[in-house]
PDB file of N, CA and C in Angstrom:
ATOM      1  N   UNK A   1    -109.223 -81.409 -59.084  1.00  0.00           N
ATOM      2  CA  UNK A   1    -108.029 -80.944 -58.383  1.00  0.00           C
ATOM      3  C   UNK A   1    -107.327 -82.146 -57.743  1.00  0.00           C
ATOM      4  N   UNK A   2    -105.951 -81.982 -57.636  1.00  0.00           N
ATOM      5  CA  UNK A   2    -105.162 -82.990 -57.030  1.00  0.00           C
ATOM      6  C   UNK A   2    -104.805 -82.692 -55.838  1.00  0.00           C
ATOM      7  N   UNK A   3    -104.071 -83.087 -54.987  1.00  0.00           N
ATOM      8  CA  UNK A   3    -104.051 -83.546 -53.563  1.00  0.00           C
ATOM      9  C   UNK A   3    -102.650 -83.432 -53.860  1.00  0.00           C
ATOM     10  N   UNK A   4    -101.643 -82.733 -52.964  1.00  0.00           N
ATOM     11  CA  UNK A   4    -100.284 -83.033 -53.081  1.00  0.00           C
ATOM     12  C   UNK A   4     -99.856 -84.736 -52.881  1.00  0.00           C
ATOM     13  N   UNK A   5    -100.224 -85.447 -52.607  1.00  0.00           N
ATOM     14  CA  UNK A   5     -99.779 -86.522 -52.508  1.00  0.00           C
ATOM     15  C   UNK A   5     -99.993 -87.056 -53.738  1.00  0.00           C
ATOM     16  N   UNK A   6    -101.288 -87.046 -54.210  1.00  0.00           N
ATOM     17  CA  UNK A   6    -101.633 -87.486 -55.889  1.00  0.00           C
ATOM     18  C   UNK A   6    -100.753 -86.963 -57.109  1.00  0.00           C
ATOM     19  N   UNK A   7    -100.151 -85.671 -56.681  1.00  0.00           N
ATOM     20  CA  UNK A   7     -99.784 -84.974 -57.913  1.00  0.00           C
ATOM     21  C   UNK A   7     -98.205 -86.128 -57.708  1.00  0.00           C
ATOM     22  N   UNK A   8     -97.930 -85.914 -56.387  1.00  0.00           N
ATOM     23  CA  UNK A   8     -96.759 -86.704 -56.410  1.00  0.00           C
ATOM     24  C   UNK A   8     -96.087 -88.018 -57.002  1.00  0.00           C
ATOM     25  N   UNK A   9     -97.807 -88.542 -56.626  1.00  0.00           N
ATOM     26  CA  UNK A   9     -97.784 -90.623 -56.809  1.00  0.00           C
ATOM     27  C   UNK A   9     -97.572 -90.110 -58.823  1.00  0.00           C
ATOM     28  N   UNK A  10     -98.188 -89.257 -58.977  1.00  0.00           N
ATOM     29  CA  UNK A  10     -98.234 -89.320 -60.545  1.00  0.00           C
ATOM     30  C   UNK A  10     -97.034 -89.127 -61.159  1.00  0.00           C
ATOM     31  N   UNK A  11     -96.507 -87.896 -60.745  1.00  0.00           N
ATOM     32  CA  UNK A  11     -95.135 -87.750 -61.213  1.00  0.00           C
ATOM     33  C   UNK A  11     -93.960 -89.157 -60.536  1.00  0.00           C
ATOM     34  N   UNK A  12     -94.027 -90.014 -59.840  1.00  0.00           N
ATOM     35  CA  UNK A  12     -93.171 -90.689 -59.769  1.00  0.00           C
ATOM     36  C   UNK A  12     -93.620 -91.780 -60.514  1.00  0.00           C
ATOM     37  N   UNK A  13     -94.987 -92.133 -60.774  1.00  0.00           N
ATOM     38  CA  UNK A  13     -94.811 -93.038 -61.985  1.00  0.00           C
ATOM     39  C   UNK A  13     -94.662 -92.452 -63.100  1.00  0.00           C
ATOM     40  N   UNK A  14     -94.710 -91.371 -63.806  1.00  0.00           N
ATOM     41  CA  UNK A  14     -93.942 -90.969 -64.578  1.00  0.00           C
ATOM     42  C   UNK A  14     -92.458 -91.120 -64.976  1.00  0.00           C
ATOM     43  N   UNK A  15     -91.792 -90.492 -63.632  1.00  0.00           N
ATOM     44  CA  UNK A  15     -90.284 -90.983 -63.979  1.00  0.00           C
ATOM     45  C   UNK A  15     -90.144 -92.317 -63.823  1.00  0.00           C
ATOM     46  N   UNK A  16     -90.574 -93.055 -63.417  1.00  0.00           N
ATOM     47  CA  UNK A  16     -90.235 -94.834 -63.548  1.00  0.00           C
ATOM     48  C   UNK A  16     -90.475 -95.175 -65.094  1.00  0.00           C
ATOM     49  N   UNK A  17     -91.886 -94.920 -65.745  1.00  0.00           N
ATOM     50  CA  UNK A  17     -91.929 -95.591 -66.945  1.00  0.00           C
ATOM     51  C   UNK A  17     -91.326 -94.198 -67.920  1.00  0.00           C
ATOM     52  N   UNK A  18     -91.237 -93.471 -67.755  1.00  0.00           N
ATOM     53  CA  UNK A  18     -90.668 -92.601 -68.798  1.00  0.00           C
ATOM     54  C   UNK A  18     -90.731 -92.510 -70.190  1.00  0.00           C
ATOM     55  N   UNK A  19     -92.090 -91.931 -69.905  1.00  0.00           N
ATOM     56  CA  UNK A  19     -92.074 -91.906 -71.825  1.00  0.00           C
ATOM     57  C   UNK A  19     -91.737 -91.074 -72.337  1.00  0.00           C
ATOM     58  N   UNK A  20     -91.553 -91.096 -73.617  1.00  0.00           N
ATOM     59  CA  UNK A  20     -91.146 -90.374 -74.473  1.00  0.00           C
ATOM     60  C   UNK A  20     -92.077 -88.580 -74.592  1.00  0.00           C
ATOM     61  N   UNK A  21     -91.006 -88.307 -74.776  1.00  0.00           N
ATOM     62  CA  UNK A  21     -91.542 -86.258 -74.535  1.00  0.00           C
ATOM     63  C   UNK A  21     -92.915 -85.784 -73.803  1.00  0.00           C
ATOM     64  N   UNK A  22     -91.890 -86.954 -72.479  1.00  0.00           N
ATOM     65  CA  UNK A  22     -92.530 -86.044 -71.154  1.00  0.00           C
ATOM     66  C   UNK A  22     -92.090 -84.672 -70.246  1.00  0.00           C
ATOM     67  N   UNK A  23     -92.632 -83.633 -70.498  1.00  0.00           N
ATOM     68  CA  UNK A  23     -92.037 -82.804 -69.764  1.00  0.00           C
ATOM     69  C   UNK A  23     -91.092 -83.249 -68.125  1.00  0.00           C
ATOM     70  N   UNK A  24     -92.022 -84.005 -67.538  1.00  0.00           N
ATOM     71  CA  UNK A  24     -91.430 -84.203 -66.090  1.00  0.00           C
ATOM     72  C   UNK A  24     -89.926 -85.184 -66.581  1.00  0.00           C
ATOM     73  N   UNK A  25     -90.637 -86.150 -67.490  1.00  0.00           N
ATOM     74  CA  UNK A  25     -88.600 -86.783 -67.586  1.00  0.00           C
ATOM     75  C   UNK A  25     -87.811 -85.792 -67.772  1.00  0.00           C
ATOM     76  N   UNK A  26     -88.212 -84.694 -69.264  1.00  0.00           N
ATOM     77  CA  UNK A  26     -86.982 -84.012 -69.961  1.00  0.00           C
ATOM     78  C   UNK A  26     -86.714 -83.060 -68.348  1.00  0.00           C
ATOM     79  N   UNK A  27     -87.177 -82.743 -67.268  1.00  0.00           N
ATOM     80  CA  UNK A  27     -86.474 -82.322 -66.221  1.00  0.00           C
ATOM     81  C   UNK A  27     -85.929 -82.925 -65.467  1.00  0.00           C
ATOM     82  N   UNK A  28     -86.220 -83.880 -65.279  1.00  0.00           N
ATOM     83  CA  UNK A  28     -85.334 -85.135 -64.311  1.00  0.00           C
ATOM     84  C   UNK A  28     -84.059 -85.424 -65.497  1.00  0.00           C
ATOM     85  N   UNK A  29     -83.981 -85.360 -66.588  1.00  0.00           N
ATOM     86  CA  UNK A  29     -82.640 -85.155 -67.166  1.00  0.00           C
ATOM     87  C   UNK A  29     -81.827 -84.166 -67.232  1.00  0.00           C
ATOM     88  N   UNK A  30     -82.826 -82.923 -66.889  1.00  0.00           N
ATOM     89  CA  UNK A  30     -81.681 -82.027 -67.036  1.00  0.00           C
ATOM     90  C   UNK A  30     -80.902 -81.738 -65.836  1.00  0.00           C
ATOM     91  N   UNK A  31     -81.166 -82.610 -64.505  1.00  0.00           N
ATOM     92  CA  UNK A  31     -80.616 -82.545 -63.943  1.00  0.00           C
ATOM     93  C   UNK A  31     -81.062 -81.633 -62.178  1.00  0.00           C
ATOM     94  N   UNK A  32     -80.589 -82.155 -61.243  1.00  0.00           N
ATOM     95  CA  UNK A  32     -81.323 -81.777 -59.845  1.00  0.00           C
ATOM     96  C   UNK A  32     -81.236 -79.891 -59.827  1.00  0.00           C
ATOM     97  N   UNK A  33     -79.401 -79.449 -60.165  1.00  0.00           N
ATOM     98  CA  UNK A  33     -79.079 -78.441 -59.605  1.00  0.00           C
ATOM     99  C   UNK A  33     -80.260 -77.469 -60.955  1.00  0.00           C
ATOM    100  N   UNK A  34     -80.584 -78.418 -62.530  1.00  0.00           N
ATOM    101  CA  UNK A  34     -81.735 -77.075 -62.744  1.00  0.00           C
ATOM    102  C   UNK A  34     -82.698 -76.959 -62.188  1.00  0.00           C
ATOM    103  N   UNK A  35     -83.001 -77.884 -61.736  1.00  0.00           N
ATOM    104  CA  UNK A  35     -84.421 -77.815 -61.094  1.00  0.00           C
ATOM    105  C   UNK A  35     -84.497 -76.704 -59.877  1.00  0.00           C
ATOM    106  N   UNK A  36     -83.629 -77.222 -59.607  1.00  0.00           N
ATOM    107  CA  UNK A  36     -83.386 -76.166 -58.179  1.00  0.00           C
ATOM    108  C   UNK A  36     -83.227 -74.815 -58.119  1.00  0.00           C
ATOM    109  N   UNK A  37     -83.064 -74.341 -59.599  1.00  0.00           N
ATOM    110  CA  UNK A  37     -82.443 -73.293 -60.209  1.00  0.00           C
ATOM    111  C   UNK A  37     -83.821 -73.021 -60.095  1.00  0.00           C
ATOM    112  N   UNK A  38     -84.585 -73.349 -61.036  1.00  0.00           N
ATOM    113  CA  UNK A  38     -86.129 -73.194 -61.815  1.00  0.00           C
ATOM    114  C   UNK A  38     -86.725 -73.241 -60.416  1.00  0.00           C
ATOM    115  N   UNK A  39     -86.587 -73.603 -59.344  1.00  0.00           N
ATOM    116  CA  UNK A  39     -87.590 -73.305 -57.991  1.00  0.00           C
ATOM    117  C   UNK A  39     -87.599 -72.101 -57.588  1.00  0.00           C
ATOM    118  N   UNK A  40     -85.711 -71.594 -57.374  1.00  0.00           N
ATOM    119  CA  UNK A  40     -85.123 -70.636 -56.680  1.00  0.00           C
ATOM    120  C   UNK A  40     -85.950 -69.664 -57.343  1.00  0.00           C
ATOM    121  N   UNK A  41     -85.662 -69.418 -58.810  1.00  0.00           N
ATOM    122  CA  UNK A  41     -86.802 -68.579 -59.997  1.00  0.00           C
ATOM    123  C   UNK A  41     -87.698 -68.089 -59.770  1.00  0.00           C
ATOM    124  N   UNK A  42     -88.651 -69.161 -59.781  1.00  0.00           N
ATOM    125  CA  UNK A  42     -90.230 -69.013 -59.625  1.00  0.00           C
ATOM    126  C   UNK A  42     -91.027 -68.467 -58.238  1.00  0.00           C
ATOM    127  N   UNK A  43     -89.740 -69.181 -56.981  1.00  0.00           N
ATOM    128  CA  UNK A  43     -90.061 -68.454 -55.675  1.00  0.00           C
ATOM    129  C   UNK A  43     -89.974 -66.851 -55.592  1.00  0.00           C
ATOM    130  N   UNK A  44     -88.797 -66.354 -56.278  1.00  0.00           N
ATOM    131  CA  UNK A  44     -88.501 -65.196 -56.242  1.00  0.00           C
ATOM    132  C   UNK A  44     -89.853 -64.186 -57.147  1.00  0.00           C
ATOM    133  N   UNK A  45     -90.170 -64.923 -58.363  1.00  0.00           N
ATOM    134  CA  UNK A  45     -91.226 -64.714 -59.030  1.00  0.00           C
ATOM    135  C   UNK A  45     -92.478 -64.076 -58.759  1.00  0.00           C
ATOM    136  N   UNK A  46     -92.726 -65.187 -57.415  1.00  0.00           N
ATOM    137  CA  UNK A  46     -93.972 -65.500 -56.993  1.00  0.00           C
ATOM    138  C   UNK A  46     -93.767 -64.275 -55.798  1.00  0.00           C
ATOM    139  N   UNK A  47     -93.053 -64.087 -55.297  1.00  0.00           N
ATOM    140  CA  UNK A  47     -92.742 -62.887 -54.013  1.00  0.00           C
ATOM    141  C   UNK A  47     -93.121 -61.858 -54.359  1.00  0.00           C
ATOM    142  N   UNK A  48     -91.997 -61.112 -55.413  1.00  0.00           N
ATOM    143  CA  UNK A  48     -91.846 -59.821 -55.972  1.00  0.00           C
ATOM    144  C   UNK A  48     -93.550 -59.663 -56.933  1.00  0.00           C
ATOM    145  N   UNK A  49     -93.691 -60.478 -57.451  1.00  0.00           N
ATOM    146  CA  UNK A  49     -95.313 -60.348 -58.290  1.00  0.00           C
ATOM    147  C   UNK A  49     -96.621 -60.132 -57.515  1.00  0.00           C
ATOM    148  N   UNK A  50     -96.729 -61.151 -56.233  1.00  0.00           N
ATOM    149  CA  UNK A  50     -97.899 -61.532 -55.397  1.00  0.00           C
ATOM    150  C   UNK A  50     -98.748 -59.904 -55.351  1.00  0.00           C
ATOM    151  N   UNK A  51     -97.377 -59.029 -55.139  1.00  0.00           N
ATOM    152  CA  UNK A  51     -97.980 -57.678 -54.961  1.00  0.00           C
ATOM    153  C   UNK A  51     -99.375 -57.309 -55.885  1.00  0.00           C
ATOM    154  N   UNK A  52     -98.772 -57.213 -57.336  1.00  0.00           N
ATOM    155  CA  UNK A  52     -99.151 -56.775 -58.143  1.00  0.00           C
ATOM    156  C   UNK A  52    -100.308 -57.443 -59.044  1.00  0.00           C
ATOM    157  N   UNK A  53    -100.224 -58.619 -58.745  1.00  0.00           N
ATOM    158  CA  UNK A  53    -101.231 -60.148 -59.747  1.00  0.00           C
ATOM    159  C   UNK A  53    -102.306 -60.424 -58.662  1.00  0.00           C
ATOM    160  N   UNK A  54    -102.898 -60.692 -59.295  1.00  0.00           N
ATOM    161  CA  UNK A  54    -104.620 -61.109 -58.781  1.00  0.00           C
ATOM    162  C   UNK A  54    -104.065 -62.004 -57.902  1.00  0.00           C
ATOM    163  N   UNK A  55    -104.988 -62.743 -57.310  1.00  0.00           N
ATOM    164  CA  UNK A  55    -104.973 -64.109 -56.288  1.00  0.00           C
ATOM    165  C   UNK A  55    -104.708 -65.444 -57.285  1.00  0.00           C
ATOM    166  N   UNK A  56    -105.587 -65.481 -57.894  1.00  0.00           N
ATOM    167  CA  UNK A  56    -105.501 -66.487 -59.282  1.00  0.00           C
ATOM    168  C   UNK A  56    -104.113 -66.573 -59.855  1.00  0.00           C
ATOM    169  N   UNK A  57    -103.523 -65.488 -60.548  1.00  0.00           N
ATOM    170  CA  UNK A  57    -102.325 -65.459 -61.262  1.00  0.00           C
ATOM    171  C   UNK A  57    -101.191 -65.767 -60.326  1.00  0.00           C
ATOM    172  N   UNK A  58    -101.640 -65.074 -58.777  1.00  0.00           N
ATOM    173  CA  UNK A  58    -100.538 -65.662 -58.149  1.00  0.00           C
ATOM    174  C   UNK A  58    -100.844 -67.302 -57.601  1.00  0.00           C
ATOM    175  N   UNK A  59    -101.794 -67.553 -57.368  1.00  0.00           N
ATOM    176  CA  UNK A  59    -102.326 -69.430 -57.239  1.00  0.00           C
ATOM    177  C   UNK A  59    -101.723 -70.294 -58.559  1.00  0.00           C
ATOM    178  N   UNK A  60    -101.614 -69.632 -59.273  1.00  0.00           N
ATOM    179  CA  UNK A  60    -100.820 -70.236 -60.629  1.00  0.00           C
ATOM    180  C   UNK A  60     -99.703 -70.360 -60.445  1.00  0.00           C
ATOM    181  N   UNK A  61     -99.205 -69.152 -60.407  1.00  0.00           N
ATOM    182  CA  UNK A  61     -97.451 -69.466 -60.012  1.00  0.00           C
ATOM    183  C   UNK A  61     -97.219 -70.069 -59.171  1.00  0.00           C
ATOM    184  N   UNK A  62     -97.885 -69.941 -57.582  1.00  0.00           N
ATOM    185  CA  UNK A  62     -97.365 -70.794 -56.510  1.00  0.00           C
ATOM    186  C   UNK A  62     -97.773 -72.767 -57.292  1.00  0.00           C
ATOM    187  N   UNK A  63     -98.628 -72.597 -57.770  1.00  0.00           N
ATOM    188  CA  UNK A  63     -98.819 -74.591 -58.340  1.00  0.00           C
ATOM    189  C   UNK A  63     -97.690 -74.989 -59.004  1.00  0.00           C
ATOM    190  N   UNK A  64     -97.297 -73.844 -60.193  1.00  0.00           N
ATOM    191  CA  UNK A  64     -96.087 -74.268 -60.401  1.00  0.00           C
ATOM    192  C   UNK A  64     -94.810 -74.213 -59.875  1.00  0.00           C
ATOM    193  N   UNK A  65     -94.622 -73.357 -59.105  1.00  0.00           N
ATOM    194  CA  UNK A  65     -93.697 -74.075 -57.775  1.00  0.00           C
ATOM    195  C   UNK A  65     -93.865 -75.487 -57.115  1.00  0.00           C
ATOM    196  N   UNK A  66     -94.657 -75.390 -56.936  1.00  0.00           N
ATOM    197  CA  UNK A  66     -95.257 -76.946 -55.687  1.00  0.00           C
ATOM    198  C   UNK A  66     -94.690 -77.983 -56.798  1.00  0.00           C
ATOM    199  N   UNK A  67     -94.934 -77.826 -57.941  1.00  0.00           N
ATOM    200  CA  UNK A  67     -95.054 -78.828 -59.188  1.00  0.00           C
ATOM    201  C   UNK A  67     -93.295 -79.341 -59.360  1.00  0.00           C
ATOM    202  N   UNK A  68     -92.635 -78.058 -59.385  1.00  0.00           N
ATOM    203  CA  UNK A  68     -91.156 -78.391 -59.624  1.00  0.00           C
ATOM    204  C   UNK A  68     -90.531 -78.584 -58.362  1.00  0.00           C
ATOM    205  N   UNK A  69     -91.070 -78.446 -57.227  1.00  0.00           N
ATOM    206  CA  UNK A  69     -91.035 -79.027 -55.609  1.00  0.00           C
ATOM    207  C   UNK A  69     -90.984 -80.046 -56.052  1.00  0.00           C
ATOM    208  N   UNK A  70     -92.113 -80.754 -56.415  1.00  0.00           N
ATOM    209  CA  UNK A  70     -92.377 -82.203 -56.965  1.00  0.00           C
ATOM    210  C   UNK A  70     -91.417 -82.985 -57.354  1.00  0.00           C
ATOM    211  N   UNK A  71     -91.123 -82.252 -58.465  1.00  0.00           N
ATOM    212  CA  UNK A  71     -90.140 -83.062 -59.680  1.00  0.00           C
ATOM    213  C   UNK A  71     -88.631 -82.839 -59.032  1.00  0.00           C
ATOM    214  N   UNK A  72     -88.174 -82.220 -58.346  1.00  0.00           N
ATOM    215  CA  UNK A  72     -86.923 -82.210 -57.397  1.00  0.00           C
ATOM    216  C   UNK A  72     -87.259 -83.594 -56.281  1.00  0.00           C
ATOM    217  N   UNK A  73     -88.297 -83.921 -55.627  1.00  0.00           N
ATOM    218  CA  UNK A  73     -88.838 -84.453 -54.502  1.00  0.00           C
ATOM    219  C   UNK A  73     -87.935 -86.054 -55.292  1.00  0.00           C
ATOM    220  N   UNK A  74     -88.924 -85.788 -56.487  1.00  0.00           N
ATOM    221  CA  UNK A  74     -88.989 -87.559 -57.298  1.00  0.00           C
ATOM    222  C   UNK A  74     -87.420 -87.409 -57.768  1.00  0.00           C
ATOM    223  N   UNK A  75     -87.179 -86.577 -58.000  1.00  0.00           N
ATOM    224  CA  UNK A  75     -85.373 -86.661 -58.332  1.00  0.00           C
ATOM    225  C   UNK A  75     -84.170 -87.173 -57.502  1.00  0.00           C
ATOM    226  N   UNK A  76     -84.739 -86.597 -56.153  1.00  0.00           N
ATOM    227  CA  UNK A  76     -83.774 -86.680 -55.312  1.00  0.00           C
ATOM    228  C   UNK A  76     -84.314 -88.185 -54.441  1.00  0.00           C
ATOM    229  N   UNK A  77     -85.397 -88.603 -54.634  1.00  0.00           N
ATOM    230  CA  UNK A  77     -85.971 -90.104 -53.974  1.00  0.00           C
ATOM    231  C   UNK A  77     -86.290 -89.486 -52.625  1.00  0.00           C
ATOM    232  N   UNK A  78     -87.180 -88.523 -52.744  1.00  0.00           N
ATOM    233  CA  UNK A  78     -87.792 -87.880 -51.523  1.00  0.00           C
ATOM    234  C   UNK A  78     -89.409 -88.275 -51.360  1.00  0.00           C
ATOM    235  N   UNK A  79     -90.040 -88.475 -50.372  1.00  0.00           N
ATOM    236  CA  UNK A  79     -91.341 -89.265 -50.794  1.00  0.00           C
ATOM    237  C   UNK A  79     -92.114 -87.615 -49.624  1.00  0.00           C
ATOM    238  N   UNK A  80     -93.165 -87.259 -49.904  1.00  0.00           N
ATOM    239  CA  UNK A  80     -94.236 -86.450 -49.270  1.00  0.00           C
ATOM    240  C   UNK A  80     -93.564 -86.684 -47.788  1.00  0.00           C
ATOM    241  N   UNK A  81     -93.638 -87.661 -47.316  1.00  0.00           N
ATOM    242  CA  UNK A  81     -94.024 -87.722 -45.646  1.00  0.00           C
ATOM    243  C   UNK A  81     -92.475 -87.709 -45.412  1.00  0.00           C
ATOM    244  N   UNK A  82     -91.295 -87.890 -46.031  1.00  0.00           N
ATOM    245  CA  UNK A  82     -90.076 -87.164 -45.972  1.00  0.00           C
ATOM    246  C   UNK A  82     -90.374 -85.551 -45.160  1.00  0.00           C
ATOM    247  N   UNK A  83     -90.975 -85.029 -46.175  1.00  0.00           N
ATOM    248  CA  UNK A  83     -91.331 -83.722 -46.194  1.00  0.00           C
ATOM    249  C   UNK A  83     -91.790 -83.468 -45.078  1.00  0.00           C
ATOM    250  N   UNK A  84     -93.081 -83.830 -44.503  1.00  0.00           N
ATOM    251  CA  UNK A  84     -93.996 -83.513 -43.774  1.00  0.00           C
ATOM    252  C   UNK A  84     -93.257 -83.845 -42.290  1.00  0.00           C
ATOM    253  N   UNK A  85     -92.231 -84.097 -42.135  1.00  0.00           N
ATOM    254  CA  UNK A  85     -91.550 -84.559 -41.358  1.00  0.00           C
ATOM    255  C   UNK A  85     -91.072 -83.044 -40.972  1.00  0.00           C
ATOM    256  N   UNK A  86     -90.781 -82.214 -41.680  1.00  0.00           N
ATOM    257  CA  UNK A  86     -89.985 -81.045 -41.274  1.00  0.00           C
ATOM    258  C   UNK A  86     -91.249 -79.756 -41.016  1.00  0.00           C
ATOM    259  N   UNK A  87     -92.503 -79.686 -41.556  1.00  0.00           N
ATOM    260  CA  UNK A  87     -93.534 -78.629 -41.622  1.00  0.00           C
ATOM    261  C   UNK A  87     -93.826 -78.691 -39.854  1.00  0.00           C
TER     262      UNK A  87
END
């Protein structure tokens, strides 16, 4: 398991060296406002479902939230302790 800070350090060396058919680049190309789109999504997702889905299925969805948290974070040149500044 990763550590929000680890998942972070990873995805920003990702977008620095950028390789070829990386999921995290092809989203940092498509741009901040999808990403933001794809958060808004998955939050709403994760709300309306939590009811109905195990703990697990919903621990899934919430990672992939945190994950495209992430990839907005490294988009916008936001670092963790940015963050932790506001919790």
């Amino acid at each position: 398991m990763k550590t929000f800070d680890d998942l972070y350090a990873e995805l920003r060396e990702k977008s620095i060296s950028r390789p070829e058919g990386s999921g995290t680049v092809a989203q940092l190309d498509a741009g901040v406002h999808a990403i933001g789109k794809k958060i808004v999504e998955e939050a709403a997702e994760v709300w309306m479902a939590a009811e109905y889905q195990t703990d697990a299925e919903t621990a899934e969805e919430i990672s992939q939230l945190l994950y495209h948290l992430q990839v907005l974070m490294v988009a916008k040149g936001l670092t963790p302790a940015d963050v932790y500044r506001y919790l």
